[in-house]
N, C-alpha and C. Protein backbone atom coordinates (compact mmCIF):
# COMPACT_ATOMS: atom_id res chain seq x y z
N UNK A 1 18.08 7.02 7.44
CA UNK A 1 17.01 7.47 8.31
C UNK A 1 15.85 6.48 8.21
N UNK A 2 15.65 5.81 9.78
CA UNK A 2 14.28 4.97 9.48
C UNK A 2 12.68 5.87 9.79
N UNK A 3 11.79 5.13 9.15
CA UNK A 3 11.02 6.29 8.93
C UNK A 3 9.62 5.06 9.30
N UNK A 4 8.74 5.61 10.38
CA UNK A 4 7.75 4.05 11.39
C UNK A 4 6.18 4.85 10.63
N UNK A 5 6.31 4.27 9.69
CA UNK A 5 5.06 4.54 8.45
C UNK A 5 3.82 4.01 8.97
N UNK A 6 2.72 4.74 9.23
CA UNK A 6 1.48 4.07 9.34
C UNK A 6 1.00 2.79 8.65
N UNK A 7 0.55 1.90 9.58
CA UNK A 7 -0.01 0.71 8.82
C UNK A 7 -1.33 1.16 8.04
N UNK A 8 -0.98 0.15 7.03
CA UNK A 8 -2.92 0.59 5.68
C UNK A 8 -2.86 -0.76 5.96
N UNK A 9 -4.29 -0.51 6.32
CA UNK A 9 -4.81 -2.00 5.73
C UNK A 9 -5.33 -2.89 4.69
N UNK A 10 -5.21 -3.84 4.16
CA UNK A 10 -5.19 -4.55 3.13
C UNK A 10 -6.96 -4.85 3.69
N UNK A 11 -7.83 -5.03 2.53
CA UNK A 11 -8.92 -5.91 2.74
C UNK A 11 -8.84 -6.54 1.32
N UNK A 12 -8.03 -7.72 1.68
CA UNK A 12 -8.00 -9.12 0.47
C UNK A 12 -9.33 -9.76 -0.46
N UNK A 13 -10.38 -8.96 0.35
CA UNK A 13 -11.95 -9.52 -0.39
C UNK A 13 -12.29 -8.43 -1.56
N UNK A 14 -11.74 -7.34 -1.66
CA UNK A 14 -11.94 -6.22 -2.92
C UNK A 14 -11.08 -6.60 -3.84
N UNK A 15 -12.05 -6.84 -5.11
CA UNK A 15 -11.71 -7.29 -6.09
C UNK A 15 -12.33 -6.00 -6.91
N UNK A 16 -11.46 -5.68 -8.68
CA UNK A 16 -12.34 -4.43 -9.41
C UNK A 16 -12.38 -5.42 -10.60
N UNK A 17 -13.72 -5.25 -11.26
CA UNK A 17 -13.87 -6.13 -12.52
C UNK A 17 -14.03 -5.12 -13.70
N UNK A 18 -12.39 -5.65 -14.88
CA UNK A 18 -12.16 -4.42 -15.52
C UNK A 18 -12.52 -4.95 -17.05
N UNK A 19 -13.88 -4.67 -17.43
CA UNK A 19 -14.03 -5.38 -18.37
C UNK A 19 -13.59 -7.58 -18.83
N UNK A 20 -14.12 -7.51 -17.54
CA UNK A 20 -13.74 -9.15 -17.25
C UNK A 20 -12.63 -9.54 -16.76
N UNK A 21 -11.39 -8.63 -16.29
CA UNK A 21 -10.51 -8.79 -16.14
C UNK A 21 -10.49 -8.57 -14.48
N UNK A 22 -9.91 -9.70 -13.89
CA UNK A 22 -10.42 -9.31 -12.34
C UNK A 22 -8.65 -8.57 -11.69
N UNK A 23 -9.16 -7.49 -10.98
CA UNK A 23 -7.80 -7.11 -10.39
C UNK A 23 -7.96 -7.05 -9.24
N UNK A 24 -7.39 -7.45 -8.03
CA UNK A 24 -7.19 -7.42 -6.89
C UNK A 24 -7.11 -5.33 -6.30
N UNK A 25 -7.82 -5.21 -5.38
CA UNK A 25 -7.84 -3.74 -5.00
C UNK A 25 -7.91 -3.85 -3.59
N UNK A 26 -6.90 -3.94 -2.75
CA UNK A 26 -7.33 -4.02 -1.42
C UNK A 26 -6.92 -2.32 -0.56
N UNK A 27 -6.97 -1.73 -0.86
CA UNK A 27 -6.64 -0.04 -0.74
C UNK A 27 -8.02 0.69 -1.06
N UNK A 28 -9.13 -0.63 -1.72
CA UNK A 28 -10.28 0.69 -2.12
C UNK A 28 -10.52 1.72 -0.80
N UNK A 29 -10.98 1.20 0.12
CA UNK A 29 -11.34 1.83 1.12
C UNK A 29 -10.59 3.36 0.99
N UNK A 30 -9.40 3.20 0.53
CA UNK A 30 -8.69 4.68 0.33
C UNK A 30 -9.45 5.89 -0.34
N UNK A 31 -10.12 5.35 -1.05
CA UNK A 31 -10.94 6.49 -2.07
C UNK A 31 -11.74 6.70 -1.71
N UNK A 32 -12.02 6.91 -0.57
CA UNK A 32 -13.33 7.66 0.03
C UNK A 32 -12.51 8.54 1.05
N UNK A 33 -12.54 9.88 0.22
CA UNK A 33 -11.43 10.69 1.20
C UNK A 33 -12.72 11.20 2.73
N UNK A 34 -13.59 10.86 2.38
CA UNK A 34 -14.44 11.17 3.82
C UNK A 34 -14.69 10.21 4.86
N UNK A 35 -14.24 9.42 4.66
CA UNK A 35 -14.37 8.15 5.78
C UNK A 35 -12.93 8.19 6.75
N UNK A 36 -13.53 8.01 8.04
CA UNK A 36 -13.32 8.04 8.82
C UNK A 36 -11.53 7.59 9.16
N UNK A 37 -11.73 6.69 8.41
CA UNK A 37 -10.56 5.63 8.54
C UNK A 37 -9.42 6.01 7.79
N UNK A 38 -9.96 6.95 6.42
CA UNK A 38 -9.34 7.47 5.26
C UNK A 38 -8.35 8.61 5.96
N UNK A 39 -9.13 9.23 6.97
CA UNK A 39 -8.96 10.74 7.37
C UNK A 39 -7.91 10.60 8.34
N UNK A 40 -8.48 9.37 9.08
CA UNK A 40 -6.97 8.84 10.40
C UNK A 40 -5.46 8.46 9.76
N UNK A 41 -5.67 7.56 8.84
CA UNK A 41 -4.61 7.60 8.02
C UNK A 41 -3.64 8.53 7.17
N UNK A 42 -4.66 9.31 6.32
CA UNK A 42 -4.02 10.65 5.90
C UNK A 42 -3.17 11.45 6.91
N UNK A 43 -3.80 11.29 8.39
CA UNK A 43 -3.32 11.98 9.06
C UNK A 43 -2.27 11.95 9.81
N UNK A 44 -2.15 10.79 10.16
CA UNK A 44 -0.61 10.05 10.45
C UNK A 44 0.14 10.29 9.23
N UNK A 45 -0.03 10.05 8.21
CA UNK A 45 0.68 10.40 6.90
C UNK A 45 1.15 12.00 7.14
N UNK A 46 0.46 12.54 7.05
CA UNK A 46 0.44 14.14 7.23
C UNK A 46 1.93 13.94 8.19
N UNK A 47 1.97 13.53 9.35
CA UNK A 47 2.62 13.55 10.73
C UNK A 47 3.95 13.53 10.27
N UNK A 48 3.63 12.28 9.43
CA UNK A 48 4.75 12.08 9.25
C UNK A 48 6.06 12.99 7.54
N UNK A 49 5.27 13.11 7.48
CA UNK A 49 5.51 14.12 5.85
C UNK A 49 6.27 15.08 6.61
N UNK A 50 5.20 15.85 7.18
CA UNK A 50 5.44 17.42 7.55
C UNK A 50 7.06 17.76 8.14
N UNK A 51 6.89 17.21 9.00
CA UNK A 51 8.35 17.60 9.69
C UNK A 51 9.71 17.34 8.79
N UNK A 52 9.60 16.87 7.23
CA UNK A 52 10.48 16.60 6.55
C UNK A 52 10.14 17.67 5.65
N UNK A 53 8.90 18.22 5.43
CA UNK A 53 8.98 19.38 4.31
C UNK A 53 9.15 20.74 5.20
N UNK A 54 8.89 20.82 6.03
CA UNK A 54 9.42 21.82 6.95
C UNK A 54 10.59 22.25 6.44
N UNK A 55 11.51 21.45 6.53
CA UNK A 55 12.74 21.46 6.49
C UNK A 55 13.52 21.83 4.83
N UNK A 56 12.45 21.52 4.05
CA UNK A 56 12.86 21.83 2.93
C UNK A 56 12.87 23.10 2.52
N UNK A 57 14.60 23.11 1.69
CA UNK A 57 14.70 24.86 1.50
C UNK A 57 13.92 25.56 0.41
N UNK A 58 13.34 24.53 -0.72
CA UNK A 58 12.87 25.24 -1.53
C UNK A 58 11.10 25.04 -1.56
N UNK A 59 10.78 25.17 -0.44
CA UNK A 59 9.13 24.72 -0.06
C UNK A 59 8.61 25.99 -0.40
N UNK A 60 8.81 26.91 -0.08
CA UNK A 60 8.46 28.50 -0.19
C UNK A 60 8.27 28.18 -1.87
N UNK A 61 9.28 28.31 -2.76
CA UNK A 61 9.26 28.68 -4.02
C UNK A 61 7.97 27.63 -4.74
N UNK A 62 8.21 26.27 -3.87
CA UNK A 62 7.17 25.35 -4.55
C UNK A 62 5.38 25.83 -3.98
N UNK A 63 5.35 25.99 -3.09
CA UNK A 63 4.24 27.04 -2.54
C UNK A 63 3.84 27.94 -3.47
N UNK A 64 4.90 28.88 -3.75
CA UNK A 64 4.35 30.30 -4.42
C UNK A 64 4.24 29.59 -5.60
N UNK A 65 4.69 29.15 -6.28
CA UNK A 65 4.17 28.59 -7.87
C UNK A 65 3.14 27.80 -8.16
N UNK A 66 2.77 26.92 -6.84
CA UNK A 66 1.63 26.40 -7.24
C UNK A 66 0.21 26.95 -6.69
N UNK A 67 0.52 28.22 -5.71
CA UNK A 67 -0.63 28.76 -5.17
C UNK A 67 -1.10 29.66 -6.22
């Protein structure tokens, strides 16, 4: 099953400095679950999730245990 995944975008200029140690972070933008861009994405994500957990038989049981 092919599966047409939302594009994320990379921004190659975010860098995180971890105690001097430089790591490349081009996903920060992700962690701001209130931005705009965060929310469009999640949501295509969502799109695409859903119609596969739908389908799952034991969604109910995972529901009730974690609600």
């Amino acid at each position: 099953m092919a599966f047409n995944y939302p594009n994320a975008r990379r921004d190659e200029t975010k860098v995180a400095d971890y105690h001097g140690n430089k790591i490349s972070d081009p996903y920060e933008w992700l962690e701001d679950p209130d931005s705009a861009e965060t929310m469009a994405f999640v949501e295509e994500q969502n799109k695409l999730t859903m119609p596969f957990l739908e389908q799952c038989a034991v969604r109910d049981r995972f529901r009730q245990r974690l609600t």
